[in-house]
Protein backbone atom coordinates (compact mmCIF):
# COMPACT_ATOMS: atom_id res chain seq x y z
CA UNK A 1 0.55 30.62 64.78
CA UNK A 2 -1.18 28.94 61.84
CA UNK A 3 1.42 27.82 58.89
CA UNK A 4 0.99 28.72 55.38
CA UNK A 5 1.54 26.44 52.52
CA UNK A 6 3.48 28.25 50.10
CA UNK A 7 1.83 29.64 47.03
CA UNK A 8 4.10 27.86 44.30
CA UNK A 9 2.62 24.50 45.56
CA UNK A 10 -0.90 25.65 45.03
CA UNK A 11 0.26 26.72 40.90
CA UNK A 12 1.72 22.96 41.25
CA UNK A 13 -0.76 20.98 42.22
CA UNK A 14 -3.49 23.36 40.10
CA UNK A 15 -1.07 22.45 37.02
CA UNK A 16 -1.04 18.45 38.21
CA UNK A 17 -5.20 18.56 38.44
CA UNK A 18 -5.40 20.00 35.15
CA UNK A 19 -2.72 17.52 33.31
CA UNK A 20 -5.02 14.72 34.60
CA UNK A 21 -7.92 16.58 33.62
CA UNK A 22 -6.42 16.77 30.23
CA UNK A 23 -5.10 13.63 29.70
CA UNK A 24 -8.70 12.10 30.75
CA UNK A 25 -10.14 14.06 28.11
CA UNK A 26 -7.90 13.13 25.56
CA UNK A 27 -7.97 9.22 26.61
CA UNK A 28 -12.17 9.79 26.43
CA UNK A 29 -12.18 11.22 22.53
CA UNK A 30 -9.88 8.41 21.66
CA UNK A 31 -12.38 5.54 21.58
CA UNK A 32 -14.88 7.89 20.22
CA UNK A 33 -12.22 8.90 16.94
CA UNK A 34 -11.71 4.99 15.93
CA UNK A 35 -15.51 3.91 16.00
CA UNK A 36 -16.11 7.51 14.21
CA UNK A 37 -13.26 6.44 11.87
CA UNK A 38 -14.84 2.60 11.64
CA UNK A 39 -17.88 4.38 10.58
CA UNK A 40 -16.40 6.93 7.81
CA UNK A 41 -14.46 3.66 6.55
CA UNK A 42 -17.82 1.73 6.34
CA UNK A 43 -19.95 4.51 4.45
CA UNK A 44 -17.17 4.84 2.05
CA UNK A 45 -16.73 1.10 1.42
CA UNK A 46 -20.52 0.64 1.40
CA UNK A 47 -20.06 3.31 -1.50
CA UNK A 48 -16.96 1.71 -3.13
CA UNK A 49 -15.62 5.74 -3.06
CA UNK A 50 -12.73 5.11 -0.77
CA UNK A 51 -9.62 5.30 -3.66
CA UNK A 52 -6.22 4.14 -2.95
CA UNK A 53 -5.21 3.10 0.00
CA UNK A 54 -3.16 6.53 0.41
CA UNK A 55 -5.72 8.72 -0.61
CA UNK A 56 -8.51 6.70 1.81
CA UNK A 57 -5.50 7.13 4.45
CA UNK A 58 -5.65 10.83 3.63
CA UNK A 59 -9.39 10.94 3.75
CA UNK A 60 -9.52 9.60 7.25
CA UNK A 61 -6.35 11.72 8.37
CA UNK A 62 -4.57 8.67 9.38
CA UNK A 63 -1.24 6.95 8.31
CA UNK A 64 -1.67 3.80 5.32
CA UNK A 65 -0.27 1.53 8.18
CA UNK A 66 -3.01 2.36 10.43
CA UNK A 67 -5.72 2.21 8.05
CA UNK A 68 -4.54 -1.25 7.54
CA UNK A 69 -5.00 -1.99 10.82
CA UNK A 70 -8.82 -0.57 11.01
CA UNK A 71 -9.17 -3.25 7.44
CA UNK A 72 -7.86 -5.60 9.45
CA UNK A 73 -10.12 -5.44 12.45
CA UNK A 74 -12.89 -5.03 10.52
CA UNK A 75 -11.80 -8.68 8.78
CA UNK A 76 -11.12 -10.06 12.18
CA UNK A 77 -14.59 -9.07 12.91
CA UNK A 78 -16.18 -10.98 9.87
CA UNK A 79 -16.44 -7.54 7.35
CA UNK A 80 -15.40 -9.31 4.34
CA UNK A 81 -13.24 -6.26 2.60
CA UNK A 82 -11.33 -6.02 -0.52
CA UNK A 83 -9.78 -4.03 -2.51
CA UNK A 84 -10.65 -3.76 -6.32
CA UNK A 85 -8.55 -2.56 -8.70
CA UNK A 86 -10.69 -1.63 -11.34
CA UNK A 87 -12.80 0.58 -9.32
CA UNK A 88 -9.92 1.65 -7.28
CA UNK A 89 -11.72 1.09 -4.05
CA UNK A 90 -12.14 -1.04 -1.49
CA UNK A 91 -15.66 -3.06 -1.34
CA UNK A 92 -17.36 -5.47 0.59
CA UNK A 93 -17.05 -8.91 -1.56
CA UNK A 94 -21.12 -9.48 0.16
CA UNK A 95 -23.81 -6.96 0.36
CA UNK A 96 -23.97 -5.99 3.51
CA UNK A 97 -22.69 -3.04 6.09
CA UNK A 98 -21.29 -2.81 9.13
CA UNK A 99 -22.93 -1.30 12.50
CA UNK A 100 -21.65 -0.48 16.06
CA UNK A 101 -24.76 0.55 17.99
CA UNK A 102 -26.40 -0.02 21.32
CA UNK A 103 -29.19 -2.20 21.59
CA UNK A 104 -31.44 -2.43 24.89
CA UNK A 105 -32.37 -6.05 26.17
């Protein structure tokens, strides 16, 4: 007589295959949201448009800690940023932009 696997273990492990599923998916479109962000953050520098720090925050739908934390990578990574007060935006103290692309050898 052949023995069947209950039915409530094939809802289980269906559920378990699609959590992983899920989580892969959302660990994938991370990455791709901070350069996207990096980018937004650039173009609006490059444009001295950004505003405060709280409405730039607001513009990229992150918290004012974490955009802090994007201005400081970008310094870490030589992007000379400040922020002006008189034009109430951040700028680039150099002309210049920054670009995350892939280049073939």
């Amino acid at each position: 007589m052949q023995e069947y696997i209950p039915i409530y273990f094939d809802y289980f492990f269906l559920f378990f295959i699609l959590q992983k599923f899920i989580h892969r998916l959302n660990a994938m479109s991370m990455p791709t949201r901070y350069i996207e962000r990096i980018q937004l953050l650039n173009n609006l520098i490059v444009e001295k448009r950004t505003g405060t720090p709280k409405e730039l925050a607001k513009k990229l739908k992150i918290s004012e800690s974490n955009l802090f934390k994007y201005l400081r990578a970008m310094r870490m990574i030589g992007a000379p940023v400040c922020f002006d007060k008189k034009i109430k935006s951040y700028k680039y103290l150099e002309k210049g932009t920054l670009t995350i692309y892939f280049e073939k050898f």
